[in-house]
C-alpha atoms as a PDB file:
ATOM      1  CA  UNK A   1       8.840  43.938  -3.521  1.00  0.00           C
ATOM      2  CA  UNK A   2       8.795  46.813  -1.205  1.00  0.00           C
ATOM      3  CA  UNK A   3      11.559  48.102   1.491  1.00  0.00           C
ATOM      4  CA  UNK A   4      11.259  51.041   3.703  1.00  0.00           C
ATOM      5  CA  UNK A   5      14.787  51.720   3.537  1.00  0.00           C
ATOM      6  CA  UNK A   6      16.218  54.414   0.817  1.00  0.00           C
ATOM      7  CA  UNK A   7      19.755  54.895  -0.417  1.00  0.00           C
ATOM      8  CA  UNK A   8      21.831  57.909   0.044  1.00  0.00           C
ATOM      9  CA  UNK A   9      21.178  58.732  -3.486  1.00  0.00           C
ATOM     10  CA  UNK A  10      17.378  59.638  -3.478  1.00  0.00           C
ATOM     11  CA  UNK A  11      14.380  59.700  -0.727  1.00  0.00           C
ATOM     12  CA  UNK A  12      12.172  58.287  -2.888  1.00  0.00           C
ATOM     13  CA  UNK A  13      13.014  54.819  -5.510  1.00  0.00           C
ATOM     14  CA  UNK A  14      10.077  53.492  -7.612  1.00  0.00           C
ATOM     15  CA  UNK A  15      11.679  51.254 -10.104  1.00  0.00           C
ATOM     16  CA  UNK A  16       9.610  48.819 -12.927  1.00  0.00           C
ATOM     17  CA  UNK A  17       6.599  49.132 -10.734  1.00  0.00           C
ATOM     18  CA  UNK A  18       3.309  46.997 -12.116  1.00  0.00           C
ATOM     19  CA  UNK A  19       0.005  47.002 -10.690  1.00  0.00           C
ATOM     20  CA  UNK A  20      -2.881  44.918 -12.376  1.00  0.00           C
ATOM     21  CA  UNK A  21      -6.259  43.282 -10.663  1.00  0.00           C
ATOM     22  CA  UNK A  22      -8.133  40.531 -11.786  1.00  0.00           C
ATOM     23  CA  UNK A  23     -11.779  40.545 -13.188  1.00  0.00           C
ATOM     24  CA  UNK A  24     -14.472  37.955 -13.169  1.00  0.00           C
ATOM     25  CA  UNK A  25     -16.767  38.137 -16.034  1.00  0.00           C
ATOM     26  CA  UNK A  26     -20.316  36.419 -15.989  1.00  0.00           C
ATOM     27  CA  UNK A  27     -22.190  35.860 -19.422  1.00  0.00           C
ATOM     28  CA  UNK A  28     -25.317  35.779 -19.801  1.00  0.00           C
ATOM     29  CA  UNK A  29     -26.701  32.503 -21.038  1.00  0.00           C
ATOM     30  CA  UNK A  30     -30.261  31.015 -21.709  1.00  0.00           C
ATOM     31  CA  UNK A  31     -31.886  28.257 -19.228  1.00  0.00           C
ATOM     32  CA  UNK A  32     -31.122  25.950 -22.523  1.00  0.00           C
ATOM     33  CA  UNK A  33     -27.548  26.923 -23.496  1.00  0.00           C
ATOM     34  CA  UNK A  34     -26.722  26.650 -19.224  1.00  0.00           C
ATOM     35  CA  UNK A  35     -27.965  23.210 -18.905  1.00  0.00           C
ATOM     36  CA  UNK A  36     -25.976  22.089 -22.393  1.00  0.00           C
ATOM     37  CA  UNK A  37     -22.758  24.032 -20.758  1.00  0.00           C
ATOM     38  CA  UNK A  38     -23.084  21.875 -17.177  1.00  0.00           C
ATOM     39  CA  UNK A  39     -23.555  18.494 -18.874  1.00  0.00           C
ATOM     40  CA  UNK A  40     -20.761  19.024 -21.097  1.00  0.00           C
ATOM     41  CA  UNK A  41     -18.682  20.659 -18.462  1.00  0.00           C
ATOM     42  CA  UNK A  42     -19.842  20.757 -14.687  1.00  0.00           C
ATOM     43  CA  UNK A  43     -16.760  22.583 -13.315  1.00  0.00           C
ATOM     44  CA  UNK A  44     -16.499  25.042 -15.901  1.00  0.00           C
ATOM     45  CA  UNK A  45     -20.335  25.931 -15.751  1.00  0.00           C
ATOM     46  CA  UNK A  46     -19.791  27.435 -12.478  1.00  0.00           C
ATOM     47  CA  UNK A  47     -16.215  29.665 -13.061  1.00  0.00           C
ATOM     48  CA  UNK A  48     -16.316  32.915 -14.228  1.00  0.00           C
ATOM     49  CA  UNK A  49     -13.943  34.045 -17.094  1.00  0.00           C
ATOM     50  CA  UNK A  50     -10.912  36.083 -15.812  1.00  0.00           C
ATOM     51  CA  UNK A  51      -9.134  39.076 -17.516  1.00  0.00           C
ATOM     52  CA  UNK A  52      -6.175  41.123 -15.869  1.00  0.00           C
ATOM     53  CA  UNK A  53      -7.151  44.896 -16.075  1.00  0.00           C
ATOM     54  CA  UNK A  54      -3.672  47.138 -15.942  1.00  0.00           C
ATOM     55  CA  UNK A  55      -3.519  50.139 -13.694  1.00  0.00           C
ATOM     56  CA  UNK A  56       0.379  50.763 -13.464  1.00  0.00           C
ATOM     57  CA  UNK A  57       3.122  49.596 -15.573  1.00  0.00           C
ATOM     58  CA  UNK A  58       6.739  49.719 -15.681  1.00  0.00           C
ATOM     59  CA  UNK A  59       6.706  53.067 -13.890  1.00  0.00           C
ATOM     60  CA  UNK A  60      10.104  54.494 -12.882  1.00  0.00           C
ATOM     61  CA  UNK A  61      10.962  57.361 -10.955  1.00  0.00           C
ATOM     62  CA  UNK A  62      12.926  59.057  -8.151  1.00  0.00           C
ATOM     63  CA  UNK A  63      13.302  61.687  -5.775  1.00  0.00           C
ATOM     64  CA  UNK A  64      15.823  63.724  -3.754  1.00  0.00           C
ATOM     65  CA  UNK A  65      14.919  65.795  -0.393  1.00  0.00           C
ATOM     66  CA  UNK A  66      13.484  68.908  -1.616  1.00  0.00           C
ATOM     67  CA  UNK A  67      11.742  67.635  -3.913  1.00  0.00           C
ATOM     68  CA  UNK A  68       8.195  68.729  -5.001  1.00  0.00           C
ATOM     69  CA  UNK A  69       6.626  65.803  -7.093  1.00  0.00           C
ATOM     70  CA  UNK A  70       3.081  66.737  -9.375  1.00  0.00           C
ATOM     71  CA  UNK A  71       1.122  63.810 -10.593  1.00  0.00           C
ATOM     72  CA  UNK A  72      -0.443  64.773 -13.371  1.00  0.00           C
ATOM     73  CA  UNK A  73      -3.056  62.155 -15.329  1.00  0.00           C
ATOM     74  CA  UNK A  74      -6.991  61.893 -15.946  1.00  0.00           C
ATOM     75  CA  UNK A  75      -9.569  60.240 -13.802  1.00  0.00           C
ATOM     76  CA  UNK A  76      -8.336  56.332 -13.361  1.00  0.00           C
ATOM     77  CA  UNK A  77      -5.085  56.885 -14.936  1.00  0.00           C
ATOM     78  CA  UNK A  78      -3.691  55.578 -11.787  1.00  0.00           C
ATOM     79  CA  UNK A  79      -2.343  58.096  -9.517  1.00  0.00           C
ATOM     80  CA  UNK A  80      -4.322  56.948  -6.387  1.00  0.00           C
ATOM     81  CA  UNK A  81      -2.890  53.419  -6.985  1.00  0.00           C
ATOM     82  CA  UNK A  82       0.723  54.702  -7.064  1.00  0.00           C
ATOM     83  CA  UNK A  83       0.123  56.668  -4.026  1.00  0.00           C
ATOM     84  CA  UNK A  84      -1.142  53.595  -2.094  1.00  0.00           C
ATOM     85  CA  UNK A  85       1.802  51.610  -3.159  1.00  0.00           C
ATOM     86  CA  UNK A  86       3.929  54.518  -2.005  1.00  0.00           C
ATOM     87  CA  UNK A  87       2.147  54.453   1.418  1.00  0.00           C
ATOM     88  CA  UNK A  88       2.528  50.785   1.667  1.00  0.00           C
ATOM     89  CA  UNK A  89      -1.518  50.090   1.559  1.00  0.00           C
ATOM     90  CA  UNK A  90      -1.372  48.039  -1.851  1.00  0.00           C
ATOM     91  CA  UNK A  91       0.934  45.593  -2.501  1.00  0.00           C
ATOM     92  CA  UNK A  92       2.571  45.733  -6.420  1.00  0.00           C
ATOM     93  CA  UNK A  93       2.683  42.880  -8.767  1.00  0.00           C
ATOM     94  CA  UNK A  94       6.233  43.567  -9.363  1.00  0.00           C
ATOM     95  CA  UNK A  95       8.836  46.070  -8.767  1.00  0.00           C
ATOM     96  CA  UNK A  96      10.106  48.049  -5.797  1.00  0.00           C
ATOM     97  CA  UNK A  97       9.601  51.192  -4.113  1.00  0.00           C
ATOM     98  CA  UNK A  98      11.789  52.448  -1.518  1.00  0.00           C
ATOM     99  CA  UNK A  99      10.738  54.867   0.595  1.00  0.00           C
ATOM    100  CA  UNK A 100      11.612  56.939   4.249  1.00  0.00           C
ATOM    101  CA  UNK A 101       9.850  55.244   7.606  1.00  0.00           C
ATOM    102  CA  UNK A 102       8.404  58.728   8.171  1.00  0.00           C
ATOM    103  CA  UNK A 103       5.738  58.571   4.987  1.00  0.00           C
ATOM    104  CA  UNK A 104       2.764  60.065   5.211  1.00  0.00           C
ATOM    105  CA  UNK A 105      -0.197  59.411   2.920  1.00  0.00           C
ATOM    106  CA  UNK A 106      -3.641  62.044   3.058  1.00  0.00           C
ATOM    107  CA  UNK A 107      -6.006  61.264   0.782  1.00  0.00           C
ATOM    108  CA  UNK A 108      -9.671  63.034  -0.277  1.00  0.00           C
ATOM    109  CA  UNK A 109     -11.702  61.497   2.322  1.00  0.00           C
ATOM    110  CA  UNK A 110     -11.687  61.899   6.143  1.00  0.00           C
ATOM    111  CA  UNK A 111     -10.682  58.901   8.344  1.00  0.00           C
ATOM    112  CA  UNK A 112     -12.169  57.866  11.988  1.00  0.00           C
ATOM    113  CA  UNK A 113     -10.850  55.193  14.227  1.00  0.00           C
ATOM    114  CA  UNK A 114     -14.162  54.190  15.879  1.00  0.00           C
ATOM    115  CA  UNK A 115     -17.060  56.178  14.910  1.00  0.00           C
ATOM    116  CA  UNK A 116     -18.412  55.967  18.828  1.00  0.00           C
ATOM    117  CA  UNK A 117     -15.450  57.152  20.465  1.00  0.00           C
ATOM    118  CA  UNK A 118     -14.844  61.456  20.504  1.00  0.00           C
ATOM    119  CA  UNK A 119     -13.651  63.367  18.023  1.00  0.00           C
ATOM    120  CA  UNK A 120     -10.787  64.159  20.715  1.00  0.00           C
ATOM    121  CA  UNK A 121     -10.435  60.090  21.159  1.00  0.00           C
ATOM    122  CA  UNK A 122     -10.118  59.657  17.347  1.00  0.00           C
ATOM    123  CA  UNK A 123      -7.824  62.466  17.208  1.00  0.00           C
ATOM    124  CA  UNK A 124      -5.600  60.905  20.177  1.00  0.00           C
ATOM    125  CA  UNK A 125      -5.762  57.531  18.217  1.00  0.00           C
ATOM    126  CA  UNK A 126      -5.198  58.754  14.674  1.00  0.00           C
ATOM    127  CA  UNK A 127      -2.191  60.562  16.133  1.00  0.00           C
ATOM    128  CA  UNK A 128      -0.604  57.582  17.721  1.00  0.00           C
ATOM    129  CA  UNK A 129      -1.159  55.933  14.527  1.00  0.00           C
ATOM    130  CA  UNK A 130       0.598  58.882  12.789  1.00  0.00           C
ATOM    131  CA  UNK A 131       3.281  59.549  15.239  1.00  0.00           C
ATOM    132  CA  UNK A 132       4.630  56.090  16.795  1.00  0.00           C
ATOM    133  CA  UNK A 133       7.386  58.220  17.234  1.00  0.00           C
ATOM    134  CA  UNK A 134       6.275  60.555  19.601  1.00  0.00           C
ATOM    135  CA  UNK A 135       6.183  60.360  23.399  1.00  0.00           C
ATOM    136  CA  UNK A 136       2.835  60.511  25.027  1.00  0.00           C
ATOM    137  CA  UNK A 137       3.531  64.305  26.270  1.00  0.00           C
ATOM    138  CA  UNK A 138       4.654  65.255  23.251  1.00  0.00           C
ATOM    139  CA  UNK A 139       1.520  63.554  21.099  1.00  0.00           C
ATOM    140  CA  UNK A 140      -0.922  65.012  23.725  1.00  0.00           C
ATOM    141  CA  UNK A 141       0.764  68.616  22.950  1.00  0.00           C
ATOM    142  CA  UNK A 142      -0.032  68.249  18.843  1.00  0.00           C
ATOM    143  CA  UNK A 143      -3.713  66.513  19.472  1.00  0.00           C
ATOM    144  CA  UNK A 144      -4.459  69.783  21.710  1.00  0.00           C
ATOM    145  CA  UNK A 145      -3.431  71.745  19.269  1.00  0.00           C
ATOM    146  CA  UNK A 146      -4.968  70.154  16.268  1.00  0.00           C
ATOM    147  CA  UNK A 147      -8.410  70.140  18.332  1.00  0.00           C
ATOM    148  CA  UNK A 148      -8.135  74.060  18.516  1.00  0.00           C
ATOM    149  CA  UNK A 149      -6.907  74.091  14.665  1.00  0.00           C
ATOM    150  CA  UNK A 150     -10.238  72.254  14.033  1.00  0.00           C
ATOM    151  CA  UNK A 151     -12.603  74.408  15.196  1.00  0.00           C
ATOM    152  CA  UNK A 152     -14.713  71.881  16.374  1.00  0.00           C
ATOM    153  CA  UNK A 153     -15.343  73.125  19.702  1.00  0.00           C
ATOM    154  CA  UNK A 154     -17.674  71.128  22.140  1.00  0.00           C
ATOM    155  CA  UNK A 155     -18.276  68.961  19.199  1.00  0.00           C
ATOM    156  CA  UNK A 156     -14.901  66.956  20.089  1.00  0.00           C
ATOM    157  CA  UNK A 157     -16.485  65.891  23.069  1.00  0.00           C
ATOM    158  CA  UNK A 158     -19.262  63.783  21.110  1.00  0.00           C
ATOM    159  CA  UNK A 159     -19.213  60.913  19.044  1.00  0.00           C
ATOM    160  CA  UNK A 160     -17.727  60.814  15.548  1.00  0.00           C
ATOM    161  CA  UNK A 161     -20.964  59.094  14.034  1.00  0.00           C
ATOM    162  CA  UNK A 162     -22.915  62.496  15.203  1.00  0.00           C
ATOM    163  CA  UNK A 163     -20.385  64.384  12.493  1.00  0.00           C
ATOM    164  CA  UNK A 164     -21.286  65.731   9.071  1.00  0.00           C
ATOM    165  CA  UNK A 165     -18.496  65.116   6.186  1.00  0.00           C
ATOM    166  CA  UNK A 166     -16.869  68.356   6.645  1.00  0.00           C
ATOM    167  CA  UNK A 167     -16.712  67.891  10.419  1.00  0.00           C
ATOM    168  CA  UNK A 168     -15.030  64.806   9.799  1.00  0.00           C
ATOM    169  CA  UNK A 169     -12.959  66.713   7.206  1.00  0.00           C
ATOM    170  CA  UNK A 170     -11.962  68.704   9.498  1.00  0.00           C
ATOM    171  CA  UNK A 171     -10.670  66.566  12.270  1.00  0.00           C
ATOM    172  CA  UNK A 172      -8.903  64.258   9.281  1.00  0.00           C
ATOM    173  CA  UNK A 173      -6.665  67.478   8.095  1.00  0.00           C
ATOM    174  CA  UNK A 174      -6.267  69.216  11.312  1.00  0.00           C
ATOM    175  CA  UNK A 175      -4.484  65.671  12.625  1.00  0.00           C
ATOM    176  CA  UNK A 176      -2.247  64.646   9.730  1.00  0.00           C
ATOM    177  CA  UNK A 177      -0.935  68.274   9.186  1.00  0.00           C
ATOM    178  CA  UNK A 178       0.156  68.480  12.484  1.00  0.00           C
ATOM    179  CA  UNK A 179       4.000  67.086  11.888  1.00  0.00           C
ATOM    180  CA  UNK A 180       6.409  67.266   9.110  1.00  0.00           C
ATOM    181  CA  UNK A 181       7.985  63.899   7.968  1.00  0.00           C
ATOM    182  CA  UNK A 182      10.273  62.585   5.339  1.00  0.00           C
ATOM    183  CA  UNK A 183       7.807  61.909   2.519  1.00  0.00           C
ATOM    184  CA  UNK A 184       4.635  63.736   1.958  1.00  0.00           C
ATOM    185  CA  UNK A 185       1.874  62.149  -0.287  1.00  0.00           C
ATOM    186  CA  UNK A 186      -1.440  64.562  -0.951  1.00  0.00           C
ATOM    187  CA  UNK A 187      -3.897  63.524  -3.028  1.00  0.00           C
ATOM    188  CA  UNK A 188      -6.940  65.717  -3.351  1.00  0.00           C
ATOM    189  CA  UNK A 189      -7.122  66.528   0.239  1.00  0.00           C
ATOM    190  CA  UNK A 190      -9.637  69.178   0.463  1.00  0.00           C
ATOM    191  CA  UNK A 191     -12.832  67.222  -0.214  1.00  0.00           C
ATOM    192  CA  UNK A 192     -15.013  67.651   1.905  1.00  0.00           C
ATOM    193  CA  UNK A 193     -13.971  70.922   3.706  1.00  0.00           C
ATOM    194  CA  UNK A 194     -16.226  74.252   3.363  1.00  0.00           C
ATOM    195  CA  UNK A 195     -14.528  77.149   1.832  1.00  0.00           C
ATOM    196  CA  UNK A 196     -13.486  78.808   4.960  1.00  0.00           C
ATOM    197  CA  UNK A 197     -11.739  75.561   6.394  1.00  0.00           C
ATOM    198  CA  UNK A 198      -9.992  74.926   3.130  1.00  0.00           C
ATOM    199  CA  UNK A 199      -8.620  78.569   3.088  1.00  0.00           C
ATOM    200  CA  UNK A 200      -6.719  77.753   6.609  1.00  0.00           C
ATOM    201  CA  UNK A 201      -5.900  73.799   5.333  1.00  0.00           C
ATOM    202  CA  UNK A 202      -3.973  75.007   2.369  1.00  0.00           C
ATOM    203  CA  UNK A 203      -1.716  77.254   4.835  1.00  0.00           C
ATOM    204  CA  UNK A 204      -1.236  74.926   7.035  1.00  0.00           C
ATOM    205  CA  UNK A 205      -0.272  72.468   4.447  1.00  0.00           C
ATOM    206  CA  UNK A 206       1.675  74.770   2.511  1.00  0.00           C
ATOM    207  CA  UNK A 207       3.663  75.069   5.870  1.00  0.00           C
ATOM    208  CA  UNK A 208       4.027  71.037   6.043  1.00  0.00           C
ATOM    209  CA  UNK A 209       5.340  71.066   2.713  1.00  0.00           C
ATOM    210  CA  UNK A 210       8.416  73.599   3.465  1.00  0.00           C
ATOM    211  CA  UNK A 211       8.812  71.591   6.602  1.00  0.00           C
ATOM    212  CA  UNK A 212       8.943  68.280   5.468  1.00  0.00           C
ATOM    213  CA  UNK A 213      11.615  66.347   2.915  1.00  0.00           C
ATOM    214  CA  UNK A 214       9.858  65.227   0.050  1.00  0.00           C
ATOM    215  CA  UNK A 215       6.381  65.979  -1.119  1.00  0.00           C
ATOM    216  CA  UNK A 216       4.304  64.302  -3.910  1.00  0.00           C
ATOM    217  CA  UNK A 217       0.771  66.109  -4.586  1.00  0.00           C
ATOM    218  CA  UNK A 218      -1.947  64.619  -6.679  1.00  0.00           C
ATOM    219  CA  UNK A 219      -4.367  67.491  -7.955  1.00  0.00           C
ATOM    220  CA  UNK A 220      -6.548  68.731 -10.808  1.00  0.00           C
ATOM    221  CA  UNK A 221      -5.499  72.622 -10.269  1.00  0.00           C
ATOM    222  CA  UNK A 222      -2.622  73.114 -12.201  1.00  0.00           C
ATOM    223  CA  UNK A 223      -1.656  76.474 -10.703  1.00  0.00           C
ATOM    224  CA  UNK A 224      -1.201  74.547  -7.856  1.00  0.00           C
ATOM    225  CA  UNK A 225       1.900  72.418  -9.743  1.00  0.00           C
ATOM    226  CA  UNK A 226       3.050  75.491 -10.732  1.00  0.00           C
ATOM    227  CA  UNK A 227       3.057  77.114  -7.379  1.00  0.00           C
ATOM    228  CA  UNK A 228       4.294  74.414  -5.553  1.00  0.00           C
ATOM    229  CA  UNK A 229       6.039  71.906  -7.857  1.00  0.00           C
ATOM    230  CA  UNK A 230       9.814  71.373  -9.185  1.00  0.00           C
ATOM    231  CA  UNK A 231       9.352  68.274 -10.915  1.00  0.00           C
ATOM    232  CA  UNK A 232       6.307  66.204 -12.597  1.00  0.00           C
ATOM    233  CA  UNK A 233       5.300  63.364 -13.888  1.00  0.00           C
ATOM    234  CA  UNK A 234       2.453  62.158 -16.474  1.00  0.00           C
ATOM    235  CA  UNK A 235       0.932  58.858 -16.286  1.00  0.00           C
ATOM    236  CA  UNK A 236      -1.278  58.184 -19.710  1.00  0.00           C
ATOM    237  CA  UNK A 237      -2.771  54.680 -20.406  1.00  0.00           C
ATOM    238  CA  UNK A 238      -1.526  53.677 -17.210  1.00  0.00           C
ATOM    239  CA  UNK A 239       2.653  54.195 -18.314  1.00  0.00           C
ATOM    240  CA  UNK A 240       4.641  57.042 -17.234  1.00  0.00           C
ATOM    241  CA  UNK A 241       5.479  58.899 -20.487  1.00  0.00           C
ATOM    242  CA  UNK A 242       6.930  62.245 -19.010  1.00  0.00           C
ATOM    243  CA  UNK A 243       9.216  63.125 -15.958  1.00  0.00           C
ATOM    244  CA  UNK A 244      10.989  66.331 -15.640  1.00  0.00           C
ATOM    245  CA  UNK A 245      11.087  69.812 -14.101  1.00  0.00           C
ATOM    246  CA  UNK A 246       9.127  71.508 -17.128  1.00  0.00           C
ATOM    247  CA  UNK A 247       5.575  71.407 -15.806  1.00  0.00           C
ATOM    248  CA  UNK A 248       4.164  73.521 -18.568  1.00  0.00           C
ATOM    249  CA  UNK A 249       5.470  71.323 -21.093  1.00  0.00           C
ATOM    250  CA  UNK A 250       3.953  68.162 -18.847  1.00  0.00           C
ATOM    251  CA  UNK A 251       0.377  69.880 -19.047  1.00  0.00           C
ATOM    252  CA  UNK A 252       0.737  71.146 -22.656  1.00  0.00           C
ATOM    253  CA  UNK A 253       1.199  67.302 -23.473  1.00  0.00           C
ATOM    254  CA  UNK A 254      -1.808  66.505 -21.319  1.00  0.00           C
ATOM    255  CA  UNK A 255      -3.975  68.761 -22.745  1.00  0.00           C
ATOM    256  CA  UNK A 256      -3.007  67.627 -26.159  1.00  0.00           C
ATOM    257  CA  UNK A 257      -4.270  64.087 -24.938  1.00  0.00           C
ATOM    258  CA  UNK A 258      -7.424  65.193 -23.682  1.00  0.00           C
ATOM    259  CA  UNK A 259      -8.414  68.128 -25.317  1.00  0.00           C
ATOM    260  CA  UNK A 260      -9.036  70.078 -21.703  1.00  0.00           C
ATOM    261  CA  UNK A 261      -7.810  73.086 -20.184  1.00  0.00           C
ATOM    262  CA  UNK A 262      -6.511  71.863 -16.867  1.00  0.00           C
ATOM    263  CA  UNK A 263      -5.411  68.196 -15.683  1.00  0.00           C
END
């Protein structure tokens, strides 16, 4: 169950959250031991065997404005998953997350509304999306302004589909740093982006963190925790087995996991 309400306690509420997807699994089977399987059973011959693969489970946390929240965890540990609960674009098993209205989810790859309209259409549309909020003066103030933060140049008067990846990149980031809000959720956002663009992105988003109430950030650069975090949490075999302020400690333990110098 999920509620976009939060108590005066903490910003942020995950509590006993499970996440799990279902697998079909197809044997392979000779012409001879198919037929025998249909005549003995003609509705089972055609299902697939199911197993429940576990991405989350029973994972508990909370957060306070102010907070600066480090996911730490390898590759398909499940820190995209919790982020897309968090953002309301998966739906858990079980549990409940409470969370501000004003959330705001950027993940690695760029988003377009319609790949034929502008870049300065998509930026317009992306923004309403963004910023319900705002009135129609005030959105066409932060599009303008993102535009010129782009870079882009004449190339927001074309289509999207015309764009290369780092155009698109570009666009993406310039948009959804635009406005602070409650909850912040980044999770590898500079894919994508040449060097030079991802120099200005992480001031820009270093500015949208002090701005906005609570941040979570998904990364593999652990200066970056250090730099920017105050709490962490480590997600191992898809539990949450540490959650505190002592983010050496949290990447000591990963290390110790995994044998690797970084998370």
């Amino acid at each position: 169950m999920t509620s976009t309400t939060y108590s005066d306690r903490a910003l942020v509420e995950v509590k006993n959250l499970h996440v799990s997807y279902e697998q079909d699994h197809y044997q392979k089977a000779s012409l001879r031991d198919l037929f025998i399987k249909t005549v003995k059973s003609p509705v089972q011959s055609f299902l697939a065997k199911r197993s429940s693969q576990i991405v989350l489970d029973d994972i508990c946390f909370s957060l306070k404005k102010g907070d600066r929240l480090g996911i730490i965890g390898r590759n398909g540990a499940g820190k995209t998953t919790l982020c897309r609960c968090l953002a309301h674009m998966l739906t858990p098993q079980h549990g409940e997350i409470n969370v501000p209205e004003k959330t705001r989810a950027i993940f690695s790859h760029a988003n377009c509304v319609d790949p034929f309209l502008t870049g300065r259409e998509n930026a317009l549309l992306l923004g309403n999306y963004l910023y319900p909020w705002l009135k129609f003066k005030e959105l066409e103030e932060v599009i303008e302004e993102a535009c010129h933060f782009s870079g882009l140049g004449e190339a927001l008067e074309t289509p999207i589909y015309t764009y290369s990846l780092g155009m698109q990149t570009r666009l993406f980031l310039s948009v959804v740093t635009s406005v602070p809000c409650d909850l912040l959720i980044l999770d590898e956002v500079y894919d994508g982006a040449d060097e030079h663009f991802k120099a200005l992105a992480k001031e820009r988003i270093t500015q949208l963190i002090e701005r906005s109430g609570a941040v979570i950030l998904v990364s593999h650069n652990s200066e970056l925790f250090k730099k920017v975090c105050n709490k962490v949490i480590l997600i191992e075999d898809h539990k949450l087995i540490y959650e505190g302020s002592d983010i050496d400690h949290a990447l000591a333990l990963y290390r110790s996991f995994h044998g690797r110098k970084g998370p």
